[in-house]
Protein backbone atom coordinates (compact mmCIF):
# COMPACT_ATOMS: atom_id res chain seq x y z
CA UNK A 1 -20.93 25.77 10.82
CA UNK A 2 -21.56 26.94 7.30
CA UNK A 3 -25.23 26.62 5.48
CA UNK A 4 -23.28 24.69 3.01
CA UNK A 5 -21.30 22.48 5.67
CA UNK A 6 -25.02 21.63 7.45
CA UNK A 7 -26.21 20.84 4.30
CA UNK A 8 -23.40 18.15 3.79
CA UNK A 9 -24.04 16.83 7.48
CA UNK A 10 -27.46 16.44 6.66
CA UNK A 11 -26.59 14.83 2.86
CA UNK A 12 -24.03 12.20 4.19
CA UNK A 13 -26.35 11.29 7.16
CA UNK A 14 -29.35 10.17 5.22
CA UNK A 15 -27.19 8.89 2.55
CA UNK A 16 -25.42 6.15 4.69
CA UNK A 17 -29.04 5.49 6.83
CA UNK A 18 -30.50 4.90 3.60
CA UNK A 19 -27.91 2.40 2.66
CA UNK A 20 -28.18 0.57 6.15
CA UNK A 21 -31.99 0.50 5.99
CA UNK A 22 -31.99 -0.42 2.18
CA UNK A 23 -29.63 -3.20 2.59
CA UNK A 24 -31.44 -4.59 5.13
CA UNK A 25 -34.45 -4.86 3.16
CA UNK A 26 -36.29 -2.66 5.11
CA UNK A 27 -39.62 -0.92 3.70
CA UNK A 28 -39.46 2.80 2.52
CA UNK A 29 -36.00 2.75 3.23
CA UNK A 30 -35.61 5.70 0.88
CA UNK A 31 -37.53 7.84 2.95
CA UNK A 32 -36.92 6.51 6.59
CA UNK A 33 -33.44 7.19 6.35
CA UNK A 34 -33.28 11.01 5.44
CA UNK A 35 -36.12 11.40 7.43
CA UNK A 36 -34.17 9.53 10.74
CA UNK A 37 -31.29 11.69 9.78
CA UNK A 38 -33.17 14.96 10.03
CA UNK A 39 -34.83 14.02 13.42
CA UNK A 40 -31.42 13.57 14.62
CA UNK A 41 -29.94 16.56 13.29
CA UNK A 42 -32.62 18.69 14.29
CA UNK A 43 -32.79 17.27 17.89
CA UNK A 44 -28.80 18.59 17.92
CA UNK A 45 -29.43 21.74 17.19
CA UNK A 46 -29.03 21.54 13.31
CA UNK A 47 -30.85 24.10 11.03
CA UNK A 48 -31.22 24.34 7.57
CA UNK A 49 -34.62 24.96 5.22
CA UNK A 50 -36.13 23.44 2.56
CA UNK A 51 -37.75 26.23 -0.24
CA UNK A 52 -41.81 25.38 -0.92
CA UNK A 53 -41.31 24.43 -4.20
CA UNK A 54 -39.24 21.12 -4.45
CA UNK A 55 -41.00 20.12 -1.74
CA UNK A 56 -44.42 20.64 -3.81
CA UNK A 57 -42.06 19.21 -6.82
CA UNK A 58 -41.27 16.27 -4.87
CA UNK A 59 -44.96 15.69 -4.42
CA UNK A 60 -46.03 15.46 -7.55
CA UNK A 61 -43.22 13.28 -8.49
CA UNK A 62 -44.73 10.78 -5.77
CA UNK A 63 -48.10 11.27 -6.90
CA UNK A 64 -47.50 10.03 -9.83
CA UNK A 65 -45.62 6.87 -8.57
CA UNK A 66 -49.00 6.32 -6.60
CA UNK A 67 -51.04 6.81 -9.98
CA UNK A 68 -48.82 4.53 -11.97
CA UNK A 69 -49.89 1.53 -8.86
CA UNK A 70 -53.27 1.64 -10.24
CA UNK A 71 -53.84 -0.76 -12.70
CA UNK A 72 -56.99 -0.54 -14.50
CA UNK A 73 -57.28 -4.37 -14.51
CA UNK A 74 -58.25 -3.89 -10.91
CA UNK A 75 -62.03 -2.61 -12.01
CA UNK A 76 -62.77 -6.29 -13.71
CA UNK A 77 -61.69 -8.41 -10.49
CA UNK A 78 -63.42 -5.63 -8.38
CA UNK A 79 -66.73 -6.16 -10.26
CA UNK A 80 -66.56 -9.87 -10.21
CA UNK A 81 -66.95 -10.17 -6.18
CA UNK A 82 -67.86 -6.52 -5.27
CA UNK A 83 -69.73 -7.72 -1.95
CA UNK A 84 -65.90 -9.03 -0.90
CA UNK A 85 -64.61 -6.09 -1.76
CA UNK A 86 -67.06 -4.23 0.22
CA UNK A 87 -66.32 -6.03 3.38
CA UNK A 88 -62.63 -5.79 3.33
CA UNK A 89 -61.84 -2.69 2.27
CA UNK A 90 -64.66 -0.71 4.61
CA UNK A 91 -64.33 -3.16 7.41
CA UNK A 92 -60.36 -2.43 7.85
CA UNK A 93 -61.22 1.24 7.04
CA UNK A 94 -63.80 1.50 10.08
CA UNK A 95 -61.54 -0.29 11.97
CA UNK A 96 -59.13 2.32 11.50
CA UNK A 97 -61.25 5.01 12.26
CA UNK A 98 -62.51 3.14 15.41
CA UNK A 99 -58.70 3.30 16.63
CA UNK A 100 -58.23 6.73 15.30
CA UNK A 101 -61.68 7.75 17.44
CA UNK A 102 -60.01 6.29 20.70
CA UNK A 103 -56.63 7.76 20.45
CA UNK A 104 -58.10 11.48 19.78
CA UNK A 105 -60.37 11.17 22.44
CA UNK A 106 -57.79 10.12 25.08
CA UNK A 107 -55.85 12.10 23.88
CA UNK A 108 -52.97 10.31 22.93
CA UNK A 109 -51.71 12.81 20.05
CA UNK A 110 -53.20 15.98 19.66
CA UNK A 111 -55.78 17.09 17.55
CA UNK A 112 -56.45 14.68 14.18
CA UNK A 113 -52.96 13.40 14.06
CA UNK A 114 -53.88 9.86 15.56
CA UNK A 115 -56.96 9.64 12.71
CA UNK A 116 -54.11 10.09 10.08
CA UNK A 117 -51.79 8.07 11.69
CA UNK A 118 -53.54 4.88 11.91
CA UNK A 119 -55.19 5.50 7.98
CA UNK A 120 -54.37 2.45 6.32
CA UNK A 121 -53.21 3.90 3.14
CA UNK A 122 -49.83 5.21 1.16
CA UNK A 123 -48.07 6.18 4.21
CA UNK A 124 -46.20 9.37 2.15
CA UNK A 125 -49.56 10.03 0.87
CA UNK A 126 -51.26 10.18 4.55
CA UNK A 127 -48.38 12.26 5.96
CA UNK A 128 -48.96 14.95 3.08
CA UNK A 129 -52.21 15.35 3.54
CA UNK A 130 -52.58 15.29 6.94
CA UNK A 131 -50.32 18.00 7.24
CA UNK A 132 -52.21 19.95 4.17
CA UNK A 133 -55.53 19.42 6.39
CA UNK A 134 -53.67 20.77 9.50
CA UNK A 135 -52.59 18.01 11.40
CA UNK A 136 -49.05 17.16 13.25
CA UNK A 137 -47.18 15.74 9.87
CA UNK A 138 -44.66 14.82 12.92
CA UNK A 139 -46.64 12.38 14.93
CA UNK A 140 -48.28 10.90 11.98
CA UNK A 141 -45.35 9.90 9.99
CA UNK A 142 -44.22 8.03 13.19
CA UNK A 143 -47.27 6.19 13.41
CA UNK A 144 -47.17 5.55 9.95
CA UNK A 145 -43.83 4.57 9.16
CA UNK A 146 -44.20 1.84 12.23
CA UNK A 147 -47.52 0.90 10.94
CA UNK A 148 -46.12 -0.08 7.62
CA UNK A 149 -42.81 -2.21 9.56
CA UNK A 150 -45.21 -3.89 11.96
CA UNK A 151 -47.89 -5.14 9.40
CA UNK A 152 -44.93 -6.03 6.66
CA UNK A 153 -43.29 -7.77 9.48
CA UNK A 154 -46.08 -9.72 10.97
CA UNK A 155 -47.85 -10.27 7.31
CA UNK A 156 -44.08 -11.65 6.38
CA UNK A 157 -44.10 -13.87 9.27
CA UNK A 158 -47.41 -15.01 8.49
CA UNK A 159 -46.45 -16.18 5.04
CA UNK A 160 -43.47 -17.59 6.55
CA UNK A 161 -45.03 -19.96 8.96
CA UNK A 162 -47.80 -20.90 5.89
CA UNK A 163 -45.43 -22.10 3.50
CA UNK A 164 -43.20 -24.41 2.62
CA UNK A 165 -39.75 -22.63 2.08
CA UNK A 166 -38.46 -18.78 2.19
CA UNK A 167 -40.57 -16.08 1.03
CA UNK A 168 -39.27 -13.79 -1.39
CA UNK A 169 -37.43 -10.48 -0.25
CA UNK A 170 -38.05 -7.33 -1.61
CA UNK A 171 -35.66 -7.39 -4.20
CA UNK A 172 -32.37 -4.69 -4.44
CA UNK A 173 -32.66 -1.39 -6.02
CA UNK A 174 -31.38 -0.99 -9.30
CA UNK A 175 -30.17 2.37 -9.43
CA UNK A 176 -29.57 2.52 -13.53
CA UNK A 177 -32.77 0.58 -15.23
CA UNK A 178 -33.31 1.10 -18.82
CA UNK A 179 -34.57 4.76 -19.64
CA UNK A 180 -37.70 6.14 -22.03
CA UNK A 181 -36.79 10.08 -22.58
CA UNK A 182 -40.48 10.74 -23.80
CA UNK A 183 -42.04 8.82 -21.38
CA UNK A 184 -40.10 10.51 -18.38
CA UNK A 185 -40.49 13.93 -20.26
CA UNK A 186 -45.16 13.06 -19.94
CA UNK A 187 -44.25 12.17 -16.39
CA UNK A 188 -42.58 15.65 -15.85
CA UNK A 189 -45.04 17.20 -17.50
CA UNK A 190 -48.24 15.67 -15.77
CA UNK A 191 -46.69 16.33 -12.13
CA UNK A 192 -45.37 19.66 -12.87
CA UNK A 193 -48.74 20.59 -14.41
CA UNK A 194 -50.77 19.20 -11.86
CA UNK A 195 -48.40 20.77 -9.10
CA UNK A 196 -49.51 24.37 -10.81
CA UNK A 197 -52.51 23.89 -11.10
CA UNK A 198 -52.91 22.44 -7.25
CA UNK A 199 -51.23 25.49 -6.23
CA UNK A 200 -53.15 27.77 -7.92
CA UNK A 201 -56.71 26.22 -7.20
CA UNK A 202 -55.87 26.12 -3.22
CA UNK A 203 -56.71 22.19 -3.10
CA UNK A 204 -55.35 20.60 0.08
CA UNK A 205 -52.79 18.21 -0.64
CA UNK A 206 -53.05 19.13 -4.27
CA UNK A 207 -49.48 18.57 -5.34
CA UNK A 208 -49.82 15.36 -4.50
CA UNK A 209 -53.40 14.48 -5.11
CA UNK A 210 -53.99 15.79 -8.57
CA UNK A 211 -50.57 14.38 -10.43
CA UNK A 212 -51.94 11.03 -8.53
CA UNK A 213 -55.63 11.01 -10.35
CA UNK A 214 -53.74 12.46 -13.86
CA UNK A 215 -51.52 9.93 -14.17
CA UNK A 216 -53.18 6.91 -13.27
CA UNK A 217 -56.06 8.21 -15.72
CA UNK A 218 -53.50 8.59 -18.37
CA UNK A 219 -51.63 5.35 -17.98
CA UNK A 220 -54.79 3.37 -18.20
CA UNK A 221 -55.89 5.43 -21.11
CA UNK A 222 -52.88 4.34 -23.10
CA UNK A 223 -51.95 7.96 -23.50
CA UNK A 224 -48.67 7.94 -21.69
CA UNK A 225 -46.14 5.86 -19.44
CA UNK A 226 -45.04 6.84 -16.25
CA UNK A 227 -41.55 7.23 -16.02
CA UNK A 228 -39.65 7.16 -12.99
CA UNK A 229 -35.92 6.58 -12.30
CA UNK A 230 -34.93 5.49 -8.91
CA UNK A 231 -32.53 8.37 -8.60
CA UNK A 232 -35.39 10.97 -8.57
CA UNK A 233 -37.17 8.84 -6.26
CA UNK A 234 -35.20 8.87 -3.79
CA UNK A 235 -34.00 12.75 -4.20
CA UNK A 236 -38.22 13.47 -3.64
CA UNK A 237 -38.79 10.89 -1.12
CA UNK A 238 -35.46 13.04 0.87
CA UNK A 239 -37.19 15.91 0.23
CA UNK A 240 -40.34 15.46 1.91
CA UNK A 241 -38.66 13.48 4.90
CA UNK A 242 -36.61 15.98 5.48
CA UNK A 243 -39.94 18.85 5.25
CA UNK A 244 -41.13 16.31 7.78
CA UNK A 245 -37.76 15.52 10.12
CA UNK A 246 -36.55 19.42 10.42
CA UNK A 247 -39.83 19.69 12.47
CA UNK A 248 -39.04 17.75 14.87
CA UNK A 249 -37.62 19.16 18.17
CA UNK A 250 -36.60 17.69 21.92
CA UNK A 251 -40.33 18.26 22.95
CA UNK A 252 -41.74 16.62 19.84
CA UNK A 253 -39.34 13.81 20.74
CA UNK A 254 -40.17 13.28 24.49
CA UNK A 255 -44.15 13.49 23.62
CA UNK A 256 -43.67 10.53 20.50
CA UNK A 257 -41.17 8.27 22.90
CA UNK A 258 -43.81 8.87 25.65
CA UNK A 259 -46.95 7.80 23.31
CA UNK A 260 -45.10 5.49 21.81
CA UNK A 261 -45.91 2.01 24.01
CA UNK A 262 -49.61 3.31 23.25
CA UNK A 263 -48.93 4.04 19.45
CA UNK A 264 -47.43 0.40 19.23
CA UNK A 265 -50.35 -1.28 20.86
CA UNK A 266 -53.06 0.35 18.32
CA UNK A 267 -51.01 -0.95 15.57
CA UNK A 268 -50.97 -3.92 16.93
CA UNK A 269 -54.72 -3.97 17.41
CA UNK A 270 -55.46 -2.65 13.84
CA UNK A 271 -53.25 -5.74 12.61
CA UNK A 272 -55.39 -7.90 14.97
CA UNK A 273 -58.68 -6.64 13.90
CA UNK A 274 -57.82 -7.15 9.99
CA UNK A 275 -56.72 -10.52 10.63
CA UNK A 276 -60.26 -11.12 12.09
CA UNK A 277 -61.70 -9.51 9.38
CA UNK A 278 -59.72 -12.34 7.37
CA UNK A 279 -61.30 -14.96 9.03
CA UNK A 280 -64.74 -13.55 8.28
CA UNK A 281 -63.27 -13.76 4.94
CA UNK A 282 -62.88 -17.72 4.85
CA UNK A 283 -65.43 -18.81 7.00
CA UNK A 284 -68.25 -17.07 5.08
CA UNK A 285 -66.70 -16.66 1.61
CA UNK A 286 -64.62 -19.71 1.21
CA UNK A 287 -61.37 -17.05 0.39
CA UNK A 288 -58.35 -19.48 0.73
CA UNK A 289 -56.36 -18.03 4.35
CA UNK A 290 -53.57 -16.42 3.34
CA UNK A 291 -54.98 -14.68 0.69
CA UNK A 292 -57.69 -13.61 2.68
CA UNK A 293 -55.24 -12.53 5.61
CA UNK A 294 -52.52 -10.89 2.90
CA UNK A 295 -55.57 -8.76 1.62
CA UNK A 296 -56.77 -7.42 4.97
CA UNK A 297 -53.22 -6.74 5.97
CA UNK A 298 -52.66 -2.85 6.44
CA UNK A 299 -49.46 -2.84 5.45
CA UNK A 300 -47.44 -0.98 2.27
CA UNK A 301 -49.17 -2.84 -0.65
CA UNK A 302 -45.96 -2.47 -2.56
CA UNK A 303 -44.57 -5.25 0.33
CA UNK A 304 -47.95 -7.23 0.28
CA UNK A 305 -47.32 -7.24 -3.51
CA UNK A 306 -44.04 -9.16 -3.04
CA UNK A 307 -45.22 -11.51 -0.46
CA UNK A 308 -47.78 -12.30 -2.68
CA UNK A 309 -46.30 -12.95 -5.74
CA UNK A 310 -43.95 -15.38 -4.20
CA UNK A 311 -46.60 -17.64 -2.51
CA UNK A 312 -49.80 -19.70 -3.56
CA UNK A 313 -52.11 -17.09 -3.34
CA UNK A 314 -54.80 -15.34 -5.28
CA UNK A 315 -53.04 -12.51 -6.28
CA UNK A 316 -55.15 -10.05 -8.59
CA UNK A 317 -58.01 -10.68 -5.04
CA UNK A 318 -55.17 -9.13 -2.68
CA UNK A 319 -53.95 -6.25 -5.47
CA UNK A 320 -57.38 -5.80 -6.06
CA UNK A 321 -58.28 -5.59 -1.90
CA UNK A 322 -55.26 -3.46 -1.23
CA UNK A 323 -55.49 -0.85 -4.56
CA UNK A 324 -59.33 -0.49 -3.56
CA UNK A 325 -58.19 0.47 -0.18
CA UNK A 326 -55.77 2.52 -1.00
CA UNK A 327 -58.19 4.87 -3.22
CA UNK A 328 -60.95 5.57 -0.88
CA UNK A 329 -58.39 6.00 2.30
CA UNK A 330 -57.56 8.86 -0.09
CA UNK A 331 -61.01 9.72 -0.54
CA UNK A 332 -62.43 9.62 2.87
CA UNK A 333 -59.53 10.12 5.18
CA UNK A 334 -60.29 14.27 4.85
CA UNK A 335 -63.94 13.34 5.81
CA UNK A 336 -63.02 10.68 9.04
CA UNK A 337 -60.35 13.44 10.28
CA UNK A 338 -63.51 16.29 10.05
CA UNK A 339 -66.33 14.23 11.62
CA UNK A 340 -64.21 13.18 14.43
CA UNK A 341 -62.85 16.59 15.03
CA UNK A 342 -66.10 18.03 14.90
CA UNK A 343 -67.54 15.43 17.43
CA UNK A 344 -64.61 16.29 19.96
């Protein structure tokens, strides 16, 4: 077959997963998809390659869709019941690392991939940069990827059994919102810039990293907008699942099916653990349940975000609780991955 007829194989697989998983409601949909599709396609014997730079391109872009996720209303709500704050977000983050301890030293996955893997943060963001510090990008985007459909399911079903009546969906995609030229033309600019300037400086996970601290700087400054239509999303998001998927071979396979019961179990733990961390949360701080539970939860906090909004809960405590998190698993993830290496 043709480079140009693999490329179409590949294109029309992750288009229609997409779809399926999208339509079904499914979280990171956009990137699950391609990413599924380039598992299988590699596993057949399928080969094509994906040049450095829109893959660094494609970074930035979702750097900057991290950055634009942090509000700087956070920092008021943050101050006004730090020692909560403390609690939850380092008490789910050592929990993590706990997990991430055990799995390395039984050797579950190899080297740091199970420390990444089980990081409660961005799960794109975790797969970049453990595969910028040198872990198995492979492994941990499977652990990830269920990590984020087992706490969104169970944090769902939570909610579910809490309150009177549905909870909200995540809503459809609109494919075609209304569009800002200048603002999307900053946007470019910031990622592109900070994409250089990664590159150039040598910084780990810079493509991703740097457009991420830019532009949620500028936003809250009230110096720019970020600007990002769904369309480009999802080319980026196909980008870097793909990076991730053409990895993957029959041995890469057979080890993550074989690891898998395991993998599934320390989820399941790390969702246990939170939701006892929870309880700490009402017993000693009076934090009503299910916002307590919905801001321990280590799931996407785009998802949490939804479940949130459409239930009685304190939301700006659980944006608050999951945007905290989500900054210093950025911040200290490099660190956790190095001591416990070192220690091994």
């Amino acid at each position: 077959m043709t480079v140009a007829g693999r490329w179409a194989v590949l294109l029309l697989l992750s288009a229609a997963l997409a779809v399926a998983l999208e339509s079904a409601r499914m979280p990171a949909a956009l990137f699950l998809g391609p990413m599924l599709a380039a598992i299988a396609f590699s596993a057949a014997g399928g080969r094509v390659r994906i040049p450095p730079l829109p893959f660094y391109g494609a970074q930035a872009v979702l750097g900057c869709l991290i950055g634009r996720t942090i509000p700087a209303s956070i920092l008021g709500e943050l101050l006004r019941q730090w020692p909560l704050f403390l609690l939850g977000v380092f008490s789910v983050i050592a929990a993590a690392g706990l997990l991430g301890w055990l799995l390395t030293r039984w050797r579950i996955l190899p080297g740091t991939s199970a420390v990444w893997g089980i990081s409660p943060g961005a799960a794109t963001a975790m797969v970049l940069m453990a595969d910028a510090y040198g872990a198995d990008a492979r492994l941990v985007a499977v652990m990830q990827y269920l990590r984020v459909i087992c706490a969104v399911a169970v944090a769902s079903l939570v909610a579910r059994l809490w309150v009177a009546g549905p909870v909200a969906e995540k809503p459809a995609m609109v494919w075609f919102p209304a569009f800002h030229p200048e603002a999307f033309a900053a946007t470019l600019a910031v990622a592109a810039g900070g994409a250089l300037l990664a590159r150039r400086l040598r910084i780990p996970a810079g493509p991703l990293l740097l457009p991420l601290v830019a532009g949620a700087v500028l936003q809250n400054a009230g110096l720019m907008r970020i600007e990002l239509p769904p369309l480009l999303l999802a080319v980026c998001y196909a980008l870097v699942a793909w990076t991730i998927g053409l990895r993957f071979d029959r041995g890469i396979l057979t080890h993550a099916l074989r690891a898998l019961p395991r993998i599934l179990a320390s989820i399941l733990a790390l969702i246990l653990v939170c939701g006892l961390f929870a309880a700490v949360l009402v017993e000693w701080a009076g934090v009503d349940p299910l916002t307590a539970y919905l801001a321990t939860s280590p799931g996407g906090a785009d998802t949490v975000a939804i479940i949130a909004a459409s239930t009685k809960v304190d939301v700006p405590f659980v944006m608050a609780m999951q945007t905290a998190r989500l900054v210093l698993v950025l911040l200290v993830s490099p660190r956790i991955a190095r001591f416990i290496a070192e220690r091994l």
